[in-house]
N, C-alpha and C. Protein backbone atom coordinates (compact mmCIF):
# COMPACT_ATOMS: atom_id res chain seq x y z
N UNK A 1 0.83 -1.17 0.00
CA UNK A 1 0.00 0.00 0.00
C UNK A 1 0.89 1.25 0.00
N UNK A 2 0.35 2.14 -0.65
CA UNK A 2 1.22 3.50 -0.64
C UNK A 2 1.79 4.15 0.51
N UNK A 3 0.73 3.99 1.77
CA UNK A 3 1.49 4.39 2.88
C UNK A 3 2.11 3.31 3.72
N UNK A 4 2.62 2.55 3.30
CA UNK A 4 3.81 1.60 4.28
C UNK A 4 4.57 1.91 4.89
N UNK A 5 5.05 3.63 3.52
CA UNK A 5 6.66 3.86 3.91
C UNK A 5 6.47 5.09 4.40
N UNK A 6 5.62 5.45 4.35
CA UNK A 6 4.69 7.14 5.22
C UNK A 6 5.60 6.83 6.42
N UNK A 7 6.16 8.27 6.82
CA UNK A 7 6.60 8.40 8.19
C UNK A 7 5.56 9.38 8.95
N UNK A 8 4.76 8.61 9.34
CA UNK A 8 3.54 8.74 10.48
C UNK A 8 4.13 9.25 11.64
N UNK A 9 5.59 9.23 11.86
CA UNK A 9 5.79 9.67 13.53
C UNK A 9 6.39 11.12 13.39
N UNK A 10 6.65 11.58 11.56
CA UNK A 10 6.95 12.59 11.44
C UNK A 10 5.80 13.56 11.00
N UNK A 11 4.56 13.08 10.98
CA UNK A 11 3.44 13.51 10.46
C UNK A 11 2.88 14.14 11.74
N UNK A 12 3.13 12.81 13.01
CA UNK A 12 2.46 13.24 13.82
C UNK A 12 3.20 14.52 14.44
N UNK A 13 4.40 14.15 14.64
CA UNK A 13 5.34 14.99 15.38
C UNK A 13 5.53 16.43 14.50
N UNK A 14 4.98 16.68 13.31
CA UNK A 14 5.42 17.86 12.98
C UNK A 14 7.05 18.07 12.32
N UNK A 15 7.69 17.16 12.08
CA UNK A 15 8.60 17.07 11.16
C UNK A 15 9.39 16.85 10.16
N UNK A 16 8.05 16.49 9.09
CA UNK A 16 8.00 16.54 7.97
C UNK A 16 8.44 17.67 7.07
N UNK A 17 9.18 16.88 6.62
CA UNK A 17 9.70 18.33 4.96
C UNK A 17 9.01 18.32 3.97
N UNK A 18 8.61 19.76 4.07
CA UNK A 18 6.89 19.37 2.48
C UNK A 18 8.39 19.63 1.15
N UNK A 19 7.63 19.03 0.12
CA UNK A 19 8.08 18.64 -0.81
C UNK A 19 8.39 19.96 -1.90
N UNK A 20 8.01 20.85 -2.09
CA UNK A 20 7.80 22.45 -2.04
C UNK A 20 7.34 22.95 -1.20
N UNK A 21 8.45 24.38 -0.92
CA UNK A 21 8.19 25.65 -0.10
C UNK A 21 7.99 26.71 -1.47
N UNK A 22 6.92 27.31 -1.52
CA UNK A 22 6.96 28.23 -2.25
C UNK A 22 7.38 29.98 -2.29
N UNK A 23 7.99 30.74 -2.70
CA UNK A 23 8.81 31.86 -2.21
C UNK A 23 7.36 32.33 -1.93
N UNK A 24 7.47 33.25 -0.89
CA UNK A 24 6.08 34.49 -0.59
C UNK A 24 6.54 35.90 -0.01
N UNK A 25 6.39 36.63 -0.69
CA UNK A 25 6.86 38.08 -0.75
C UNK A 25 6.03 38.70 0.88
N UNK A 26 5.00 38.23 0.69
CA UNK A 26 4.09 39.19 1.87
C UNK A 26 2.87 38.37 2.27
N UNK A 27 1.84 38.32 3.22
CA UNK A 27 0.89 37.53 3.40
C UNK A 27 -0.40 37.76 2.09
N UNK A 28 -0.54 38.90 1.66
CA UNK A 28 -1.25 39.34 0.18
C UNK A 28 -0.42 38.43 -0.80
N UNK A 29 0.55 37.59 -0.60
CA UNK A 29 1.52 37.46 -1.96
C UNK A 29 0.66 36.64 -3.36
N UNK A 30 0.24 36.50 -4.05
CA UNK A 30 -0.71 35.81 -5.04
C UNK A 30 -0.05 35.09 -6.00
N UNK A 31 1.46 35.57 -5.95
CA UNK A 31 2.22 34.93 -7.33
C UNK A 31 1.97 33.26 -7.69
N UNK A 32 2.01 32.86 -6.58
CA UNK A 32 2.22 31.51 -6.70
C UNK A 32 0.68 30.97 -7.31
N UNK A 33 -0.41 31.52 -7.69
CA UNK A 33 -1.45 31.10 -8.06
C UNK A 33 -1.90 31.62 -9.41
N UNK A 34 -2.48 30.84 -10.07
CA UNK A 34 -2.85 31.53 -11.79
C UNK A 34 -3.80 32.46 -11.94
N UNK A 35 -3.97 33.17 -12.58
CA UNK A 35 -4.70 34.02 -12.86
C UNK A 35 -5.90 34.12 -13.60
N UNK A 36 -6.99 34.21 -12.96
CA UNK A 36 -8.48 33.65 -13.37
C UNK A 36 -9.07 35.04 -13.94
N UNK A 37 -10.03 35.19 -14.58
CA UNK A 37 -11.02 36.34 -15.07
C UNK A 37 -11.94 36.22 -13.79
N UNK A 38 -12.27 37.57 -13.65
CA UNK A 38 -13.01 37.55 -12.34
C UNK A 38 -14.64 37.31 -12.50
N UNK A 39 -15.65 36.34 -11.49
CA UNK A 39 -16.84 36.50 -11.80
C UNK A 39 -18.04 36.99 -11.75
N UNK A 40 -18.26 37.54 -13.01
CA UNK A 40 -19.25 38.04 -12.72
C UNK A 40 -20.95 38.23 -12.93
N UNK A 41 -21.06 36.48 -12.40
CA UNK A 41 -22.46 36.14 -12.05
C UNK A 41 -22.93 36.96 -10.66
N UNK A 42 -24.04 37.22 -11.47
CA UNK A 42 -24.93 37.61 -10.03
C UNK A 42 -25.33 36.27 -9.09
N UNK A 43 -25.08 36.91 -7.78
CA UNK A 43 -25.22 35.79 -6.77
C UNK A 43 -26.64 35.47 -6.97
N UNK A 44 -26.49 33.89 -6.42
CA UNK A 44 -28.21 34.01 -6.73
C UNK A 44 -29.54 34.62 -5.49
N UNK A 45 -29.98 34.62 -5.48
CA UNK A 45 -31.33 34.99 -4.73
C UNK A 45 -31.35 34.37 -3.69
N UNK A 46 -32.24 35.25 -2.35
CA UNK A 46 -31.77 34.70 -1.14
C UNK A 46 -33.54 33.45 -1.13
N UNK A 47 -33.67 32.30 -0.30
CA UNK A 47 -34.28 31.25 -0.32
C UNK A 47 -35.10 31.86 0.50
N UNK A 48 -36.11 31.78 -0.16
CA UNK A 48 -37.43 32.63 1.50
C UNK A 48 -38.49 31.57 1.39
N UNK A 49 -38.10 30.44 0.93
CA UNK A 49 -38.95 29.16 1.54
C UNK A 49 -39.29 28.99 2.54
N UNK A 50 -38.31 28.91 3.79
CA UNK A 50 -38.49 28.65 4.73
C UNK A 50 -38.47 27.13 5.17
N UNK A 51 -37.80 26.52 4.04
CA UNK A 51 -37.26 25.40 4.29
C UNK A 51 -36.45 25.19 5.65
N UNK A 52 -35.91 26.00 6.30
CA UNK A 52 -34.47 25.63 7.00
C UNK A 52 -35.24 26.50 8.41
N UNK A 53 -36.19 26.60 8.47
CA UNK A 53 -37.26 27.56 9.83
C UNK A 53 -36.65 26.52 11.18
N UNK A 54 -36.52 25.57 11.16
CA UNK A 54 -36.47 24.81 12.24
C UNK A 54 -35.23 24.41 13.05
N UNK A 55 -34.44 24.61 11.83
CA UNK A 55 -33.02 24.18 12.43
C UNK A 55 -32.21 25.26 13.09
């Protein structure tokens, strides 16, 4: 099985080396992600069923 060779005591313990660190300029940093067109569907309509009255 794939995890046989998993080191579970470094998983647990927190000392695992991730496999990429990616550079990050600032907590805003975005580079590392692609660049989408932004959307612009209208949200849809709020539910005034009243399906969900109870919970």
């Amino acid at each position: 099985m794939w995890f046989d060779s998993f080191n579970w005591d470094g998983l647990r313990n927190c000392t695992l080396k991730p496999p990429i660190v990616p550079t990050v300029q600032s907590p805003t940093d975005t580079s590392n992600f692609d660049d989408y067109p932004e959307d612009e569907d209208e949200p849809p309509p709020d539910d005034l069923t009243g399906w969900d009255k109870d919970f």
